[in-house]
PDB file of N, CA and C in Angstrom:
ATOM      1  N   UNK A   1      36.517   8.530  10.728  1.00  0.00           N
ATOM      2  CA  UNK A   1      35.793   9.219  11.763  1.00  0.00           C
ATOM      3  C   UNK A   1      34.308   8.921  11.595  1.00  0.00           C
ATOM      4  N   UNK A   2      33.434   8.479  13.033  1.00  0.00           N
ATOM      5  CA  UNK A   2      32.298   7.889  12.863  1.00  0.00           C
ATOM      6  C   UNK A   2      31.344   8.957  13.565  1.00  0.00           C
ATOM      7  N   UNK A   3      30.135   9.326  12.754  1.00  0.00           N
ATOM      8  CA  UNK A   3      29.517  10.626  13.127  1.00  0.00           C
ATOM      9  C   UNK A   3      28.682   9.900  14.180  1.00  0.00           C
ATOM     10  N   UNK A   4      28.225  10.597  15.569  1.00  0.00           N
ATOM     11  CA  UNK A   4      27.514  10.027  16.795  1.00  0.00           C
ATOM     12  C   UNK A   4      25.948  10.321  16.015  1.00  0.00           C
ATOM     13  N   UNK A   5      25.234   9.259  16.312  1.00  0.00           N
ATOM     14  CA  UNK A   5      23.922   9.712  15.761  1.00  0.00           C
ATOM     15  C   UNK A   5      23.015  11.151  16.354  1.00  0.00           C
ATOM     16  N   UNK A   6      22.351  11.802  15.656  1.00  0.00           N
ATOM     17  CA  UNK A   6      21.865  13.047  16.540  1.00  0.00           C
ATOM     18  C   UNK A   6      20.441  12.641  16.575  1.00  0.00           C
ATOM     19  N   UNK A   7      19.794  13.132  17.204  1.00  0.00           N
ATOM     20  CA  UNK A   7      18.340  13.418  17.707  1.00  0.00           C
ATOM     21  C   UNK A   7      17.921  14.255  16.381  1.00  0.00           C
ATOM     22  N   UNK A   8      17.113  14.220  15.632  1.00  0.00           N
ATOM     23  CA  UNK A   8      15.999  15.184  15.627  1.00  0.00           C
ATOM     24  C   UNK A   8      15.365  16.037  15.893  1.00  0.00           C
ATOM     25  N   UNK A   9      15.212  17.079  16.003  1.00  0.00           N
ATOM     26  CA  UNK A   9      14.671  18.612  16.492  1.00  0.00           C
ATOM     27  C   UNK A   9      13.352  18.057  16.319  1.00  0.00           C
ATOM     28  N   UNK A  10      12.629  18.360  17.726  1.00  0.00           N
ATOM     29  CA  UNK A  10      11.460  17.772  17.144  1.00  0.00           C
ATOM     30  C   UNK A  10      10.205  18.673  16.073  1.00  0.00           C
ATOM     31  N   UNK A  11       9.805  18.618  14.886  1.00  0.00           N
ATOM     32  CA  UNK A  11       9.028  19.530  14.145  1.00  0.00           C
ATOM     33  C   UNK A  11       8.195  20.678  14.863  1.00  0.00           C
ATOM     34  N   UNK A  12       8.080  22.174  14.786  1.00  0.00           N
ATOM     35  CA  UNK A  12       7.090  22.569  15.027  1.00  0.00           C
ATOM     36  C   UNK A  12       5.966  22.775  14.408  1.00  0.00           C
ATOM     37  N   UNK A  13       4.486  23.026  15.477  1.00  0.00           N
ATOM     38  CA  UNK A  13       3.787  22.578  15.526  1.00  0.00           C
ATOM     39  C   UNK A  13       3.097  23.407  14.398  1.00  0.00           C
ATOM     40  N   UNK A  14       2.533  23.502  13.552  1.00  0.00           N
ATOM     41  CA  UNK A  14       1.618  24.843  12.669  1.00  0.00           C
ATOM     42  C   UNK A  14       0.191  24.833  13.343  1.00  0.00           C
ATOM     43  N   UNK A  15       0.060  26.014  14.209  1.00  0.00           N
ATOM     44  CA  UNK A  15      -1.024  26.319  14.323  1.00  0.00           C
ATOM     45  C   UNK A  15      -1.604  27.244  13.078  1.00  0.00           C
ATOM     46  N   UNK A  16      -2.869  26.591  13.391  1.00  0.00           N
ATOM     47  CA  UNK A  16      -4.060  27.273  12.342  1.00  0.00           C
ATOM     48  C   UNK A  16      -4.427  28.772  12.989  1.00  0.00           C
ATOM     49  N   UNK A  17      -4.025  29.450  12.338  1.00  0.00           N
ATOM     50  CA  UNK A  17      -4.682  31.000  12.693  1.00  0.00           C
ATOM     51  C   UNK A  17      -5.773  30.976  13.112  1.00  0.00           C
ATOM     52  N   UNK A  18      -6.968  30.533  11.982  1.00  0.00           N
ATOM     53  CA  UNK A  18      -8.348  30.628  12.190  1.00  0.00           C
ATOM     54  C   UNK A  18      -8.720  29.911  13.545  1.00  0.00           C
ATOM     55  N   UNK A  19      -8.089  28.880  13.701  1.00  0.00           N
ATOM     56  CA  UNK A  19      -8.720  28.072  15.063  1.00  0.00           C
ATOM     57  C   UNK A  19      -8.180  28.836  15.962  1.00  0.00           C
ATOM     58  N   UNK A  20      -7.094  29.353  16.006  1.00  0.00           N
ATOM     59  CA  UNK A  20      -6.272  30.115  16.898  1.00  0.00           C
ATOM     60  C   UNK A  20      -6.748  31.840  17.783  1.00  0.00           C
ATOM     61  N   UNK A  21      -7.512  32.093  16.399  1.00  0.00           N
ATOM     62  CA  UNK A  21      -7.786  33.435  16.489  1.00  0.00           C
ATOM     63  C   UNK A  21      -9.571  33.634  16.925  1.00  0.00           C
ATOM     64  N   UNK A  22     -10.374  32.254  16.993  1.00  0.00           N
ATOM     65  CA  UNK A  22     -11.458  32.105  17.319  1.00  0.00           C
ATOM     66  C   UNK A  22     -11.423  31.844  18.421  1.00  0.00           C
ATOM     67  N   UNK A  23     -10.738  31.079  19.043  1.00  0.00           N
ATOM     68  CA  UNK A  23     -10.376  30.262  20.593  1.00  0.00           C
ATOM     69  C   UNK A  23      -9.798  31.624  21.585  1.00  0.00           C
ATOM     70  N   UNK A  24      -9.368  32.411  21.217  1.00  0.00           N
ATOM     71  CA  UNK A  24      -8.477  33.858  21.701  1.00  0.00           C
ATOM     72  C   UNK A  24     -10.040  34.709  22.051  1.00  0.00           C
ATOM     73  N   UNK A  25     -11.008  34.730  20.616  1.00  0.00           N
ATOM     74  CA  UNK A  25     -11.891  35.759  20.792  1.00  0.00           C
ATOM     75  C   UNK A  25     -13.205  35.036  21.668  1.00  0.00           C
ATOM     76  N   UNK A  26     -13.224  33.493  21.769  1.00  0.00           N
ATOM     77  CA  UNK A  26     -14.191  33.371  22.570  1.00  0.00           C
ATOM     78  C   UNK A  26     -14.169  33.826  23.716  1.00  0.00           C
ATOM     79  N   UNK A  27     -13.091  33.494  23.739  1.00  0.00           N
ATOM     80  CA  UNK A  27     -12.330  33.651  25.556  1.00  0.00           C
ATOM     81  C   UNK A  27     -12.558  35.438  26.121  1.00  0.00           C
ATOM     82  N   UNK A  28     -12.312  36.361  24.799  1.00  0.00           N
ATOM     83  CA  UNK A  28     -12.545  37.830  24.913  1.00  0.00           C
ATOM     84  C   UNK A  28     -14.051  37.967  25.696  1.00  0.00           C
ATOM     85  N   UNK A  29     -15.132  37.194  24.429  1.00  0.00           N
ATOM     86  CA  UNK A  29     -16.163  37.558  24.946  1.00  0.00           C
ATOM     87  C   UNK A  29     -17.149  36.733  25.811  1.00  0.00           C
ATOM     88  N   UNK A  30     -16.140  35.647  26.470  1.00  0.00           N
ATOM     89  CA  UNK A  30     -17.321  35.176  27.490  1.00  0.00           C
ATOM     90  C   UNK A  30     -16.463  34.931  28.851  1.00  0.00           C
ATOM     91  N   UNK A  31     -15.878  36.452  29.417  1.00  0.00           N
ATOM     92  CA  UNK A  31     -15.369  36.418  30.402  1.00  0.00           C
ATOM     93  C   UNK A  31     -13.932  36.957  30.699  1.00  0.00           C
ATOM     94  N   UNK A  32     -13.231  36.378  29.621  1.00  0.00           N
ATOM     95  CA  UNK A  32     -11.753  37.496  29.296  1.00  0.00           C
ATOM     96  C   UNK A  32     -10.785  35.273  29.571  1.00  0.00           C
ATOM     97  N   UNK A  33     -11.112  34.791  29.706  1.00  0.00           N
ATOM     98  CA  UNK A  33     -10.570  33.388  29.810  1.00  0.00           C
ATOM     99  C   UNK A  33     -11.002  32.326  29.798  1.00  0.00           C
ATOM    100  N   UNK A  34     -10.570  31.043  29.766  1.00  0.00           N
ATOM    101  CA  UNK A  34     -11.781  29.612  29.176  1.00  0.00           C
ATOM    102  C   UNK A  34     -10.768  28.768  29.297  1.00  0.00           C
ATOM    103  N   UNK A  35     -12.037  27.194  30.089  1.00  0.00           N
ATOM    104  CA  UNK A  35     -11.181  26.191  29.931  1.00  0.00           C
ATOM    105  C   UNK A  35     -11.235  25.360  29.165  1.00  0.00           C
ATOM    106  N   UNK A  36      -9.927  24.673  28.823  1.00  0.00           N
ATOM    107  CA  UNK A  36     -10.222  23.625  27.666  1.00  0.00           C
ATOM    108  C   UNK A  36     -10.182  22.244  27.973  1.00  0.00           C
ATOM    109  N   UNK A  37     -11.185  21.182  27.346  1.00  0.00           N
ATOM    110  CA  UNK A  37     -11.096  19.665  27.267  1.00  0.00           C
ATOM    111  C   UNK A  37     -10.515  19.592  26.286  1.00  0.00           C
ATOM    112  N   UNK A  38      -9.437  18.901  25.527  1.00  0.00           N
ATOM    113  CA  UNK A  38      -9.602  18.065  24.429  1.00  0.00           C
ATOM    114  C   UNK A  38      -9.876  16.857  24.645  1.00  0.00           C
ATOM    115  N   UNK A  39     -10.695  16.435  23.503  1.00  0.00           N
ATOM    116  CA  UNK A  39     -11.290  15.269  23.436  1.00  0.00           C
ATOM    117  C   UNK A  39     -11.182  14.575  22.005  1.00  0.00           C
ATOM    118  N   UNK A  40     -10.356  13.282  21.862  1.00  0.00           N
ATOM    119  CA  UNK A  40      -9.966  12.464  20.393  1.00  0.00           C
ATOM    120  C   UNK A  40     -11.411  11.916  20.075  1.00  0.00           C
ATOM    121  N   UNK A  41     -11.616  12.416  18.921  1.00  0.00           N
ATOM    122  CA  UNK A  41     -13.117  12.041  18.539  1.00  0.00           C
ATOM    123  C   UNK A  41     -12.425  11.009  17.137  1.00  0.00           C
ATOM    124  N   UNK A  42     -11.713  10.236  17.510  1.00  0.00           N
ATOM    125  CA  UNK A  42     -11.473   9.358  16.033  1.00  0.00           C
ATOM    126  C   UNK A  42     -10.403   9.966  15.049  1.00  0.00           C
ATOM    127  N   UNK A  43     -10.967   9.541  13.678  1.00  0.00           N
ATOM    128  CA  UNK A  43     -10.149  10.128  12.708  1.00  0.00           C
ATOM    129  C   UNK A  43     -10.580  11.530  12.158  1.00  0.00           C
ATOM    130  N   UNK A  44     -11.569  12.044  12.730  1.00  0.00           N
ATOM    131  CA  UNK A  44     -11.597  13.242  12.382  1.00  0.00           C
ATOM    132  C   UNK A  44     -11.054  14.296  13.252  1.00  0.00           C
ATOM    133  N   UNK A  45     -10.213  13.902  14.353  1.00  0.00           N
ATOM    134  CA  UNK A  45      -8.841  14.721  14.932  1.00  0.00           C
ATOM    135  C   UNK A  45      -9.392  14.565  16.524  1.00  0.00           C
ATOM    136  N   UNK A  46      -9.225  15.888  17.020  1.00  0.00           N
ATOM    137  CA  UNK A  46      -9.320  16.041  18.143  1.00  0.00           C
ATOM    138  C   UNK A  46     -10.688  17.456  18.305  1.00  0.00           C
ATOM    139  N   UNK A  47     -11.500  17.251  19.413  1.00  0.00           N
ATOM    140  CA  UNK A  47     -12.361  18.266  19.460  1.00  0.00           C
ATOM    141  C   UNK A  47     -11.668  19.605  20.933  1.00  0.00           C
ATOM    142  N   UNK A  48     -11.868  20.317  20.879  1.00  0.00           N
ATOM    143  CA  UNK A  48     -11.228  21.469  21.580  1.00  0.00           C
ATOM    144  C   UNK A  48     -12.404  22.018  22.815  1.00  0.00           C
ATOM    145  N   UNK A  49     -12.952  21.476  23.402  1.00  0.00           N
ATOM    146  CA  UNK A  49     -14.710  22.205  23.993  1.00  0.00           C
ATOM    147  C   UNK A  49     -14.067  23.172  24.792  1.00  0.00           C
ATOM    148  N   UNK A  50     -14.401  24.414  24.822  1.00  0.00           N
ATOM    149  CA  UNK A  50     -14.543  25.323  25.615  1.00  0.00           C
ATOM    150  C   UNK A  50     -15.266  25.781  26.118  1.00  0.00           C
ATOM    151  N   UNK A  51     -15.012  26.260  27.567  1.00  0.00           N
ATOM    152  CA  UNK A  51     -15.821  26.522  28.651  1.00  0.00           C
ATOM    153  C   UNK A  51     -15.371  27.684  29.015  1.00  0.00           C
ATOM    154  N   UNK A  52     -16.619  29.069  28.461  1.00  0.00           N
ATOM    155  CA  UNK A  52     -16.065  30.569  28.823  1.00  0.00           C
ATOM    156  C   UNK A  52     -16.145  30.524  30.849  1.00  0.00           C
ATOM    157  N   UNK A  53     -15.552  31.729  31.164  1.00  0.00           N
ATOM    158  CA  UNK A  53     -15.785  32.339  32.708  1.00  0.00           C
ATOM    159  C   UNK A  53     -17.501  32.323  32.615  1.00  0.00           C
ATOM    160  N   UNK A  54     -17.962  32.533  31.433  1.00  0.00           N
ATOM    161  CA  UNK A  54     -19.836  32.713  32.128  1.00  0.00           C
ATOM    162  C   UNK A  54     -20.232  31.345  31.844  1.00  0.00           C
ATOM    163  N   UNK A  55     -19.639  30.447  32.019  1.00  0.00           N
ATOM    164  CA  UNK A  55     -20.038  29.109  31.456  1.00  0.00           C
ATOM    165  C   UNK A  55     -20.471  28.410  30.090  1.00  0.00           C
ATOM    166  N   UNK A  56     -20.146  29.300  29.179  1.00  0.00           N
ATOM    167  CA  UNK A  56     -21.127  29.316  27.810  1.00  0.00           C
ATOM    168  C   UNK A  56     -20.132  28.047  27.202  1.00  0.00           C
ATOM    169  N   UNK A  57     -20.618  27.455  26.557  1.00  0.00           N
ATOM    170  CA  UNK A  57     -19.771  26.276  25.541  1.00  0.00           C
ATOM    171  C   UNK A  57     -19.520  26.830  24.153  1.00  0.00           C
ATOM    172  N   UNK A  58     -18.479  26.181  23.795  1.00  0.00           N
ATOM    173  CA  UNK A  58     -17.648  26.763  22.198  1.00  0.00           C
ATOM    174  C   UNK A  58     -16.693  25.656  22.029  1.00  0.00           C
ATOM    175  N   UNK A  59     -16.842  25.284  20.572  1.00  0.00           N
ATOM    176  CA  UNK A  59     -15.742  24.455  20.715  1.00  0.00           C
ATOM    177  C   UNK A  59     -15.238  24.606  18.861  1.00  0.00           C
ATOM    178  N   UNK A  60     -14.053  23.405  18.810  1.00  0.00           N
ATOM    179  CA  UNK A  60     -13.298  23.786  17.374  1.00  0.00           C
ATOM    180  C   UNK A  60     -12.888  22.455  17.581  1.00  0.00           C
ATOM    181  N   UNK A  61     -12.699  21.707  16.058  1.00  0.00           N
ATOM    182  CA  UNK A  61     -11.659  20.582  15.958  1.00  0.00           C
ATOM    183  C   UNK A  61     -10.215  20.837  15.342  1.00  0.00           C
ATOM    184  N   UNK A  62      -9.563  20.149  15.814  1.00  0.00           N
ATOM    185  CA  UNK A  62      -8.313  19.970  14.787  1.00  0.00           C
ATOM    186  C   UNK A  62      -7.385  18.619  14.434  1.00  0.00           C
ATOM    187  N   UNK A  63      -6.994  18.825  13.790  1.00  0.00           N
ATOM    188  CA  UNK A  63      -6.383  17.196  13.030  1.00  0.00           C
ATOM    189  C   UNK A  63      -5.930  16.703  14.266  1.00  0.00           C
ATOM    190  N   UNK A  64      -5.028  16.642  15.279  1.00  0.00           N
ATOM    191  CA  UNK A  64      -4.554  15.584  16.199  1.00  0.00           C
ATOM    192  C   UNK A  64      -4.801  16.451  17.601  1.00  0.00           C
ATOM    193  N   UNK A  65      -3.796  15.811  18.452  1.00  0.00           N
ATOM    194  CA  UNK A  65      -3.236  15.962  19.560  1.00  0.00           C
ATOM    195  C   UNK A  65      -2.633  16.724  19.951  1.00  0.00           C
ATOM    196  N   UNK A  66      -1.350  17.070  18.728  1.00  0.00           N
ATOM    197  CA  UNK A  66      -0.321  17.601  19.000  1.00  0.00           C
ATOM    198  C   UNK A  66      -0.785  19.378  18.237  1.00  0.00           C
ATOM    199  N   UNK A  67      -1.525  18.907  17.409  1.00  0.00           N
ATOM    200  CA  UNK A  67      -2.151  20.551  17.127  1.00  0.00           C
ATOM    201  C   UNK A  67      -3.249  21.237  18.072  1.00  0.00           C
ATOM    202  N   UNK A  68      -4.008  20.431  18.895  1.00  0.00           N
ATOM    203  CA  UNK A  68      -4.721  20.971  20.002  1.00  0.00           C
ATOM    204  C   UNK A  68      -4.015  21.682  21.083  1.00  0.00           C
ATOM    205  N   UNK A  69      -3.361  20.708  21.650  1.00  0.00           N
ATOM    206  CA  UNK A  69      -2.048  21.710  22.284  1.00  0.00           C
ATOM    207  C   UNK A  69      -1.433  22.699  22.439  1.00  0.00           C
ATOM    208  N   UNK A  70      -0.994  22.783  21.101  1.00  0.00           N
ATOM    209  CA  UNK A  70      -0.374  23.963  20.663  1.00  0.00           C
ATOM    210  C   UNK A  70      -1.110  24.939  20.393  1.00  0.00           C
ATOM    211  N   UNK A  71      -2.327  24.648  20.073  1.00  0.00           N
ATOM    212  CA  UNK A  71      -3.397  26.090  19.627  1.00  0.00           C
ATOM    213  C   UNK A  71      -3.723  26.510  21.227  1.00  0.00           C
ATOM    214  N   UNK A  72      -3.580  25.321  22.056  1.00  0.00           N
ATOM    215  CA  UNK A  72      -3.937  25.991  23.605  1.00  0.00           C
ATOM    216  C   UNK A  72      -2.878  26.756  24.267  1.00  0.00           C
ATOM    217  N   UNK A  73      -1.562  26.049  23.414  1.00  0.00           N
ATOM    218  CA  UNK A  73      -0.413  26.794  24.463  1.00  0.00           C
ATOM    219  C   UNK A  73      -0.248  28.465  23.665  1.00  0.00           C
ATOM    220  N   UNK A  74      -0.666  28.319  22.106  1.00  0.00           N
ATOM    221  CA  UNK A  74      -0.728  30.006  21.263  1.00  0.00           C
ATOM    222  C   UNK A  74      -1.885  31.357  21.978  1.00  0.00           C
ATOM    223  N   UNK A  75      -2.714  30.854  22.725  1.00  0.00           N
ATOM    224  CA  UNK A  75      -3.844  31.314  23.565  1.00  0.00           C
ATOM    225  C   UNK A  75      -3.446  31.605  24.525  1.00  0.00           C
ATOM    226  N   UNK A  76      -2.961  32.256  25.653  1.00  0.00           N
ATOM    227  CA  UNK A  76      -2.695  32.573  27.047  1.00  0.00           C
ATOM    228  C   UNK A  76      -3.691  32.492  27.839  1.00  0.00           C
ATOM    229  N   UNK A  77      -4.881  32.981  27.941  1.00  0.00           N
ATOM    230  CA  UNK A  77      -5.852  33.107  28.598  1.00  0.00           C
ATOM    231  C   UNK A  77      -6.421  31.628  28.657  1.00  0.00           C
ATOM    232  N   UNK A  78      -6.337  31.033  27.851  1.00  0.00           N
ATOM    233  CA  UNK A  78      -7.253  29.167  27.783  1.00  0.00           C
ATOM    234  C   UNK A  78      -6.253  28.327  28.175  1.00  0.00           C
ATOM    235  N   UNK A  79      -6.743  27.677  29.418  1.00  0.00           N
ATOM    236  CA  UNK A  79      -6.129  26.762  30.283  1.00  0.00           C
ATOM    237  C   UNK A  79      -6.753  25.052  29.550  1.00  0.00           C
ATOM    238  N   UNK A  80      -5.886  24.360  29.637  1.00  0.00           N
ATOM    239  CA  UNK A  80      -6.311  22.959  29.381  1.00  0.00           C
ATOM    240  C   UNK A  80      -6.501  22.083  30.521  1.00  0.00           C
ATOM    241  N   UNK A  81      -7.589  21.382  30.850  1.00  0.00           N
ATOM    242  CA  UNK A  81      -8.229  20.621  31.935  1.00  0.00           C
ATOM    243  C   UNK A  81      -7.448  18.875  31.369  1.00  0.00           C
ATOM    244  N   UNK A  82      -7.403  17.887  32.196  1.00  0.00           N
ATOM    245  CA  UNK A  82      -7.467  16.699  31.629  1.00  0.00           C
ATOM    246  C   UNK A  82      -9.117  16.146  31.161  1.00  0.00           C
ATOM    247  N   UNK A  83      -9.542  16.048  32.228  1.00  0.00           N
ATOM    248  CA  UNK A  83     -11.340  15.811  32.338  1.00  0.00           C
ATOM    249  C   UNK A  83     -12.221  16.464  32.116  1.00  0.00           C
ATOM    250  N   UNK A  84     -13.446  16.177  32.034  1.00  0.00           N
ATOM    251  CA  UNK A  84     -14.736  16.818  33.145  1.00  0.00           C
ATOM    252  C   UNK A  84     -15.250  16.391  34.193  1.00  0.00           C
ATOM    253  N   UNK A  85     -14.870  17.411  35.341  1.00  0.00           N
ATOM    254  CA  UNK A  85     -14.587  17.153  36.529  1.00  0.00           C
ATOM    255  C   UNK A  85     -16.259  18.299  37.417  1.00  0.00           C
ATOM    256  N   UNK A  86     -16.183  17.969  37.979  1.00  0.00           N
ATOM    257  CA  UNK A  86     -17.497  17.951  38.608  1.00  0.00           C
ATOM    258  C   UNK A  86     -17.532  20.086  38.817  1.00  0.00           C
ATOM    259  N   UNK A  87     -16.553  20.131  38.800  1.00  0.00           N
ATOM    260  CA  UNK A  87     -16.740  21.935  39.082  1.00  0.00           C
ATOM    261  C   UNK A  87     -16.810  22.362  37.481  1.00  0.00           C
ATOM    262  N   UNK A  88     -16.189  21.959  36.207  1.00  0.00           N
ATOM    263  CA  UNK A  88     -16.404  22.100  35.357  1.00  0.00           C
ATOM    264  C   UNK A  88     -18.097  21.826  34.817  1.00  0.00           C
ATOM    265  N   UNK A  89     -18.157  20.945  34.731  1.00  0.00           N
ATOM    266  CA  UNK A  89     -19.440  20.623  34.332  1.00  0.00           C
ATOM    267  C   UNK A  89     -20.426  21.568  34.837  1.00  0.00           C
ATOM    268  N   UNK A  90     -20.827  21.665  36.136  1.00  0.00           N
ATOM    269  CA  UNK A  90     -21.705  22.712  36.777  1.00  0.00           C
ATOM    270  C   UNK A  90     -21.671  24.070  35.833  1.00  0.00           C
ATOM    271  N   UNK A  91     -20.307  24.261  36.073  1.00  0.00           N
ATOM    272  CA  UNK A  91     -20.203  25.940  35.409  1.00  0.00           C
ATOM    273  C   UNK A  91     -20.893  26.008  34.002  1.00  0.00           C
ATOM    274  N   UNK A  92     -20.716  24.996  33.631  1.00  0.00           N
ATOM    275  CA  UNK A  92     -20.914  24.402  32.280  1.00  0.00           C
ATOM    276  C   UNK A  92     -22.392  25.100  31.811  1.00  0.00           C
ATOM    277  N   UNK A  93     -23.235  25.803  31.486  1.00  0.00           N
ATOM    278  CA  UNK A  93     -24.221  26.370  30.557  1.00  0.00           C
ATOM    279  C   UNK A  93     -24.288  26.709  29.348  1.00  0.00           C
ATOM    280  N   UNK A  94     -25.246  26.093  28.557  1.00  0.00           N
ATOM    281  CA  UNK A  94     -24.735  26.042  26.962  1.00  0.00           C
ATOM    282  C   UNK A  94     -25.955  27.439  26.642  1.00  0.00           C
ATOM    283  N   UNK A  95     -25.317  27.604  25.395  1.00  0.00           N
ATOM    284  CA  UNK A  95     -26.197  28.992  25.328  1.00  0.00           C
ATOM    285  C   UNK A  95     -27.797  28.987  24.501  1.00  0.00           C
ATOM    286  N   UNK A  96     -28.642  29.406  25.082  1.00  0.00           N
ATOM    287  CA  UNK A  96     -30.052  29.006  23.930  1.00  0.00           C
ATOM    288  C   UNK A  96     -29.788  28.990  22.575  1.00  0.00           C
ATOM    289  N   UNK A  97     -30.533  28.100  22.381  1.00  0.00           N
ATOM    290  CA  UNK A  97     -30.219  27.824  20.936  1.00  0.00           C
ATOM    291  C   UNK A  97     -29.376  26.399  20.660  1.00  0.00           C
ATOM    292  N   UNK A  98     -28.632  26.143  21.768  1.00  0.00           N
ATOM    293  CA  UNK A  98     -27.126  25.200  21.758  1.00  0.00           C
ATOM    294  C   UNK A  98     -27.611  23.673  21.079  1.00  0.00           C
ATOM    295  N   UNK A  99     -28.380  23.936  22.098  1.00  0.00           N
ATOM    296  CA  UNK A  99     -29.574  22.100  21.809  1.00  0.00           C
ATOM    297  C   UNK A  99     -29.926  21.645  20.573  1.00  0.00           C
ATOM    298  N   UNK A 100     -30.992  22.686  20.393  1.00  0.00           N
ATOM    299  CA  UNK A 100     -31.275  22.846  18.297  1.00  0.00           C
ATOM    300  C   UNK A 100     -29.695  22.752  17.288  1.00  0.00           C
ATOM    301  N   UNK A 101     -29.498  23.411  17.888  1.00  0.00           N
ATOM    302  CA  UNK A 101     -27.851  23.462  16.785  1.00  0.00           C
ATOM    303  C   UNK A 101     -27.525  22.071  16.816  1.00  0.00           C
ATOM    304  N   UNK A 102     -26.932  21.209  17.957  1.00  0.00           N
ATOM    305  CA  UNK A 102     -26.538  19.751  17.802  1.00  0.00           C
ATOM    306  C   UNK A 102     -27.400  18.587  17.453  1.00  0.00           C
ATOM    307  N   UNK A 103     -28.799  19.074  17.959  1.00  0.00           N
ATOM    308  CA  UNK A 103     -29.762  17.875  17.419  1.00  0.00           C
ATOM    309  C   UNK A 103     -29.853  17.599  15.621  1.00  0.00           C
ATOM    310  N   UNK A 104     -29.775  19.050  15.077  1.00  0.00           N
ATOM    311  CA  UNK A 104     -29.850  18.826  13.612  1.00  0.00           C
ATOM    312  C   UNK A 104     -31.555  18.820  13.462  1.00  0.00           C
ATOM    313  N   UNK A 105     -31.652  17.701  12.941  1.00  0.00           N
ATOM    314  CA  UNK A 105     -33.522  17.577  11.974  1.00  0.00           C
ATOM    315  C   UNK A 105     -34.579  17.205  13.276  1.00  0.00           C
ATOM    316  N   UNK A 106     -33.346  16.671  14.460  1.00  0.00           N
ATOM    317  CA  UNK A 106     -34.674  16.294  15.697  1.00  0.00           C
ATOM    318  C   UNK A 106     -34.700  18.000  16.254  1.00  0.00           C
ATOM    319  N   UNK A 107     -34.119  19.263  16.256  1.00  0.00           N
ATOM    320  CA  UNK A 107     -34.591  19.840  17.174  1.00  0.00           C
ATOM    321  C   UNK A 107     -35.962  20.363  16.703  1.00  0.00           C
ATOM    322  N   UNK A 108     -36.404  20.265  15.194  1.00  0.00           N
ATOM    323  CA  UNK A 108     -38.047  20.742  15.004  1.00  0.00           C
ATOM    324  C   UNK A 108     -38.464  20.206  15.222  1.00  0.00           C
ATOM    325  N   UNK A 109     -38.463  18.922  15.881  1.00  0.00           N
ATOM    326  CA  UNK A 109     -39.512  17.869  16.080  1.00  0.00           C
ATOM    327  C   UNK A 109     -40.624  17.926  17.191  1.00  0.00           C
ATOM    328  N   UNK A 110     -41.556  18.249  17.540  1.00  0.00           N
ATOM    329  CA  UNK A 110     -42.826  18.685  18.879  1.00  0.00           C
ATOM    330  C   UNK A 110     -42.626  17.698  19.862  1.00  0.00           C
ATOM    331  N   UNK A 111     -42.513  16.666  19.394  1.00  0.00           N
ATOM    332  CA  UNK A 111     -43.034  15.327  20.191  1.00  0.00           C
ATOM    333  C   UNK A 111     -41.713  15.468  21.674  1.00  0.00           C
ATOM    334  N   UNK A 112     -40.352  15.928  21.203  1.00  0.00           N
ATOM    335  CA  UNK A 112     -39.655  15.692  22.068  1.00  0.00           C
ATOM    336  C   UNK A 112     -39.415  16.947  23.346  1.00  0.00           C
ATOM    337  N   UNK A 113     -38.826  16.726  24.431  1.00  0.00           N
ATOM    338  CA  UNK A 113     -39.227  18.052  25.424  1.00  0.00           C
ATOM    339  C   UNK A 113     -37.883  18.897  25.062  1.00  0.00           C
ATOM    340  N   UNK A 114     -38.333  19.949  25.332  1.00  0.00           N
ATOM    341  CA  UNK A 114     -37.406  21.100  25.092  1.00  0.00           C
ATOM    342  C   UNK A 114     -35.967  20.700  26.281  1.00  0.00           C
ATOM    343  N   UNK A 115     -35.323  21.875  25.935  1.00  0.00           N
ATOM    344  CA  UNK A 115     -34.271  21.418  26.612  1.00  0.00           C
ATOM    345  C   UNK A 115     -34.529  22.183  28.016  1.00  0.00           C
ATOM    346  N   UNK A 116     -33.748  22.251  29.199  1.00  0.00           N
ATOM    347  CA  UNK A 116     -34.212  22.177  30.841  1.00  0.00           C
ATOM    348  C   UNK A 116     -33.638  23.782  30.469  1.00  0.00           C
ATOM    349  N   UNK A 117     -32.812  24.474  30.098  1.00  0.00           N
ATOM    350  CA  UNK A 117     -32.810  25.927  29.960  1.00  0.00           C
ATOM    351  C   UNK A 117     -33.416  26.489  29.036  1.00  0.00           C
ATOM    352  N   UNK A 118     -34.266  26.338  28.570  1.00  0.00           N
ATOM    353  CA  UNK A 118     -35.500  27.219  27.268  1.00  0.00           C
ATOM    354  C   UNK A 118     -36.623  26.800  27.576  1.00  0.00           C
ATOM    355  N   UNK A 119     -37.000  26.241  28.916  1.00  0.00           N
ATOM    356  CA  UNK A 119     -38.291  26.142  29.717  1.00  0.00           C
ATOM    357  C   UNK A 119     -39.066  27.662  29.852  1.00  0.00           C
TER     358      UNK A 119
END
């Protein structure tokens, strides 16, 4: 008797609490819901950007694809976008401060102009 080959169950996914439970509370406090890009930034996984209801930006990485996903599908309130699509972006307002945080050692720098919302 010859056993039929079976499929594989496919593994589930381990979401990370912490990413899980930050992505839940942004969403609490900038509007009660948020949309998500993921975006493959290489080998350091996948980036998660979120976009609250007041437009504010937040974001989280995680190792792949298949864990971004799943931390979006563990969230109810955070919808996943494919793009950035022209109604996204608009809504899009990063919060003071946002600019300095990503520039690193250029945001003390005088010489360069502030950013168009901390005018």
């Amino acid at each position: 008797m010859t056993s039929a080959p079976t499929e594989a169950a496919p593994a589930a996914i381990a979401v990370p609490g912490k990413v899980r439970d930050s992505v839940a509370s942004f969403a609490a406090q900038h509007g009660g819901s948020a949309q998500a890009v993921l975006q493959p930034i290489g080998r350091m996984g996948v980036r998660i950007t979120l976009v609250g209801e007041d437009g504010v930006l937040g974001d989280r990485v995680v190792k792949d694809l298949a864990t971004a996903h799943a931390v979006i599908d563990a969230v109810p309130v955070v919808t996943a976008t494919e793009e950035w699509d022209r109604e996204l972006i608009s809504k899009a307002n990063p919060r003071k401060g946002h600019w300095a945080k990503m520039a690193g050692w250029v945001a003390n720098q005088t010489r360069f102009p502030k950013a168009r919302n901390e005018r």
